[in-house]
PDB file of N, CA and C in Angstrom:
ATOM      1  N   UNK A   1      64.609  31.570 -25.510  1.00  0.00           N
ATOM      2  CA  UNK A   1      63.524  30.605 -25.762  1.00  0.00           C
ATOM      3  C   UNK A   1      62.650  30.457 -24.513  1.00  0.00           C
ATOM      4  N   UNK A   2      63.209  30.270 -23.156  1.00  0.00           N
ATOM      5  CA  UNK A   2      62.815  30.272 -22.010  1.00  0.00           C
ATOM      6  C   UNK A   2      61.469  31.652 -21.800  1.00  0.00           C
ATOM      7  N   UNK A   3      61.982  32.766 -21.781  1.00  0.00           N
ATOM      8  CA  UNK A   3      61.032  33.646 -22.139  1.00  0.00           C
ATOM      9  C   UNK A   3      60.188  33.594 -22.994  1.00  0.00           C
ATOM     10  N   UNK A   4      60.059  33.106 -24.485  1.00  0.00           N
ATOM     11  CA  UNK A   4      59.569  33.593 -25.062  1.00  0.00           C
ATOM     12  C   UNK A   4      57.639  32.332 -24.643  1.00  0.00           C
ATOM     13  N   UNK A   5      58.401  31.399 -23.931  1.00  0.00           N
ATOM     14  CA  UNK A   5      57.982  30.373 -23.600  1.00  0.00           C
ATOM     15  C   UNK A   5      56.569  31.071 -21.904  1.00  0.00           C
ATOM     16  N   UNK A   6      57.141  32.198 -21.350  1.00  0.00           N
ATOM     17  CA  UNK A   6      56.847  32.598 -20.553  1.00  0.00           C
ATOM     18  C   UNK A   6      55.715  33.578 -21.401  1.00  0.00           C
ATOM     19  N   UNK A   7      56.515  34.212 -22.076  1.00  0.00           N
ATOM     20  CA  UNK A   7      55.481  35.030 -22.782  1.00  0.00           C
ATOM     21  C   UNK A   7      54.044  34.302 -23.451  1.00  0.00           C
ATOM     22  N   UNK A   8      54.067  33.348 -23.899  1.00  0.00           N
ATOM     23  CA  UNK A   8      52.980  32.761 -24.501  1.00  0.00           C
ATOM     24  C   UNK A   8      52.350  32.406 -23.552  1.00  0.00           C
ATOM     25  N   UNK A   9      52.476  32.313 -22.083  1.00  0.00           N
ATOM     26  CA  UNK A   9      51.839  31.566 -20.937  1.00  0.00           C
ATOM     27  C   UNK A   9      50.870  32.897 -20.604  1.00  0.00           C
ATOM     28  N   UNK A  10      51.742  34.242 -20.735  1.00  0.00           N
ATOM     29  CA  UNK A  10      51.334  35.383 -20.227  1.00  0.00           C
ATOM     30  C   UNK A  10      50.220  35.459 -21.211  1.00  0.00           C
ATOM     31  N   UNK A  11      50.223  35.506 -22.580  1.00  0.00           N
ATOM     32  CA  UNK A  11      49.312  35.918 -23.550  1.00  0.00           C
ATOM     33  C   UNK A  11      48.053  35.205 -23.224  1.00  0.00           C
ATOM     34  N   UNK A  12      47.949  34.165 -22.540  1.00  0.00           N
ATOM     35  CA  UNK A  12      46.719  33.382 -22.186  1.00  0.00           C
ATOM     36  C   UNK A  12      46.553  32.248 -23.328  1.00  0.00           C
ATOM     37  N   UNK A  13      45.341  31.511 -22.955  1.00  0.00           N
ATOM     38  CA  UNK A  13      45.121  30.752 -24.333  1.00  0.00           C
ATOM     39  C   UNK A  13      44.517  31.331 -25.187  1.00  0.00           C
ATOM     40  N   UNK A  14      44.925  30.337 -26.393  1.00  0.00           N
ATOM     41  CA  UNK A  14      44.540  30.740 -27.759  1.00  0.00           C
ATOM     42  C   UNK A  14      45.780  31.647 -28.762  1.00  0.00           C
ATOM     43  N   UNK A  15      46.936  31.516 -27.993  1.00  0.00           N
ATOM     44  CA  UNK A  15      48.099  32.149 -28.650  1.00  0.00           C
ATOM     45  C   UNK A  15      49.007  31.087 -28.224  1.00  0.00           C
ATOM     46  N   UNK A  16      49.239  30.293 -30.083  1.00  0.00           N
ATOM     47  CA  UNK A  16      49.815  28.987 -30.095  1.00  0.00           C
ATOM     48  C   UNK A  16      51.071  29.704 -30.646  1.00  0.00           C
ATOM     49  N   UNK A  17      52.470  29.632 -30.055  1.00  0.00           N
ATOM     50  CA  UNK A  17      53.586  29.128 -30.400  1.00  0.00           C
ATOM     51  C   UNK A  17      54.359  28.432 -30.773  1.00  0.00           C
ATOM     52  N   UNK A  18      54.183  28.115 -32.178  1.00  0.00           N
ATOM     53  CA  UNK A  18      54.340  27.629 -33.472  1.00  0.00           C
ATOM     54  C   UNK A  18      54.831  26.122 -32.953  1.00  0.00           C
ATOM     55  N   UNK A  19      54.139  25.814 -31.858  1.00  0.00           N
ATOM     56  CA  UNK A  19      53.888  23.965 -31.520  1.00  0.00           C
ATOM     57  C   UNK A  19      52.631  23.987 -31.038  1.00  0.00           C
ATOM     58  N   UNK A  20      51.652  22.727 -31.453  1.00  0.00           N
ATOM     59  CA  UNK A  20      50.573  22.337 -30.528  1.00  0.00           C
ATOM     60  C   UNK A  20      50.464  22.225 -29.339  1.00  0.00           C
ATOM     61  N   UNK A  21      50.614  23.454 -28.232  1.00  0.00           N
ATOM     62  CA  UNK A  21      50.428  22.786 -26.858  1.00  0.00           C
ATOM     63  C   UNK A  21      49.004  22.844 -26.006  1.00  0.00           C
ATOM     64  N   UNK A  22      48.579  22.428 -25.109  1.00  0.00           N
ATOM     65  CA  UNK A  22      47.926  22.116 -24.743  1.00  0.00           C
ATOM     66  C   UNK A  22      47.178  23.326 -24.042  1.00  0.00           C
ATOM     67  N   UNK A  23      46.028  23.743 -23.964  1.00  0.00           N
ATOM     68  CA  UNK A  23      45.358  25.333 -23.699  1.00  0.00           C
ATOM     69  C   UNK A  23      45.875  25.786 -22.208  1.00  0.00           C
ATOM     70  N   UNK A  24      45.731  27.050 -21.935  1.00  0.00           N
ATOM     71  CA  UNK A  24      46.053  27.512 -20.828  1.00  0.00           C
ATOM     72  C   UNK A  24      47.059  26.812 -20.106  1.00  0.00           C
ATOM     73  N   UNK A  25      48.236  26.917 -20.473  1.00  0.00           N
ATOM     74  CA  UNK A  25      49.413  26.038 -19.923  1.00  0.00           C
ATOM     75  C   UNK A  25      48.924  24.978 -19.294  1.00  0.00           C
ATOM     76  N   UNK A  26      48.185  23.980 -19.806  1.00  0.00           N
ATOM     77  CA  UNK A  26      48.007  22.777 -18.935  1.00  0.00           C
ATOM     78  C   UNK A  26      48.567  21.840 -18.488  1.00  0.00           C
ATOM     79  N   UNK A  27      49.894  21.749 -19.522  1.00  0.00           N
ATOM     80  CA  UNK A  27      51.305  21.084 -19.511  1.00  0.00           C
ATOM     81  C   UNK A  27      52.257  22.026 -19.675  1.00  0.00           C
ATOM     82  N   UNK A  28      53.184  22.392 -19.033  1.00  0.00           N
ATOM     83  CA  UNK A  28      54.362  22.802 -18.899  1.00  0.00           C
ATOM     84  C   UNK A  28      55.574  22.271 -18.945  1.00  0.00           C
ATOM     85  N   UNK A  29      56.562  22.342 -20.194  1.00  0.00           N
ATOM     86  CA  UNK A  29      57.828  21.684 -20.045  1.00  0.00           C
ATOM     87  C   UNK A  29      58.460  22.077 -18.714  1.00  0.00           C
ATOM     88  N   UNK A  30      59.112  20.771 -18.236  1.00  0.00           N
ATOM     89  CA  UNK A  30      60.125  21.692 -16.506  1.00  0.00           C
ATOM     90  C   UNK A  30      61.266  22.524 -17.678  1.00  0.00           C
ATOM     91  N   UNK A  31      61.654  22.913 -18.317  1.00  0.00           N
ATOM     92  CA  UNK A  31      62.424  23.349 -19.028  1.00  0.00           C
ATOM     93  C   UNK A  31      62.393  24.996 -18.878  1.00  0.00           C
ATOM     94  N   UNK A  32      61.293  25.848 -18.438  1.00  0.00           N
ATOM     95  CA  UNK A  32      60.595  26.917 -18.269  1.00  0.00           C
ATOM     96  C   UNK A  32      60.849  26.890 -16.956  1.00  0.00           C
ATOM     97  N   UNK A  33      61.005  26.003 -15.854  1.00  0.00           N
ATOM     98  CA  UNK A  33      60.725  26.203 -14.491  1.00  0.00           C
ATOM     99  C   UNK A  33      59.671  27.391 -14.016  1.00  0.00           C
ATOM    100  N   UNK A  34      58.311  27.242 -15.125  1.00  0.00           N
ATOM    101  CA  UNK A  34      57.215  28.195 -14.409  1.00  0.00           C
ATOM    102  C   UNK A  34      55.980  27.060 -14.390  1.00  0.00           C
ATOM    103  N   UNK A  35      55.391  26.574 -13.306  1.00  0.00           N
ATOM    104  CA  UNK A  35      54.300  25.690 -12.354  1.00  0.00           C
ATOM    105  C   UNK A  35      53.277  26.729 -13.483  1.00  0.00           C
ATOM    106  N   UNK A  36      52.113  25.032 -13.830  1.00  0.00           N
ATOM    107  CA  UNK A  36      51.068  25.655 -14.787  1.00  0.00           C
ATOM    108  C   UNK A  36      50.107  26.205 -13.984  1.00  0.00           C
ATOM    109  N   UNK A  37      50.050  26.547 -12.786  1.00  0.00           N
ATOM    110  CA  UNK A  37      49.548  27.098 -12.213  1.00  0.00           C
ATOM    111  C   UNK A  37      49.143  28.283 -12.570  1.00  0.00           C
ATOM    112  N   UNK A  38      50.489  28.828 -12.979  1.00  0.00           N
ATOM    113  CA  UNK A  38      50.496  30.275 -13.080  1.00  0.00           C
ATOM    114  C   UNK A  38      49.105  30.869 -14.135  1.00  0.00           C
ATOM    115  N   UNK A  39      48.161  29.763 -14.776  1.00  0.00           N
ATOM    116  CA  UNK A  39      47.193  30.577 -15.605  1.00  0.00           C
ATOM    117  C   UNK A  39      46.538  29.240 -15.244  1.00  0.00           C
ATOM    118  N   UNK A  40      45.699  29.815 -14.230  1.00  0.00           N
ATOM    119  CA  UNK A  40      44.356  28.797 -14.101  1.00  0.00           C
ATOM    120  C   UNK A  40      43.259  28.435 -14.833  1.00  0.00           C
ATOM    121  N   UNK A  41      42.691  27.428 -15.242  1.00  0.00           N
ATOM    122  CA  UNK A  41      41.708  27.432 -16.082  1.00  0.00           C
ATOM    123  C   UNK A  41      40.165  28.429 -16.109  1.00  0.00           C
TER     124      UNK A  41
END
């Protein structure tokens, strides 16, 4: 789940994983331990 969670960060926005989250990782669960950094707006 952790990955797949990584993967959708990688895909950029506009590739929703079957929950509403917020565009370009703008919120990140700590659950992922990956900083939304990682895809800047």
């Amino acid at each position: 789940m952790l990955l797949m969670a990584a993967t959708v960060l990688a895909q950029g926005p506009g590739y929703n994983y079957q929950k509403p989250e917020p565009p370009r990782g703008t919120y990140l669960p700590p659950a992922t331990g990956v900083p939304a950094t990682t895809r800047p707006p």
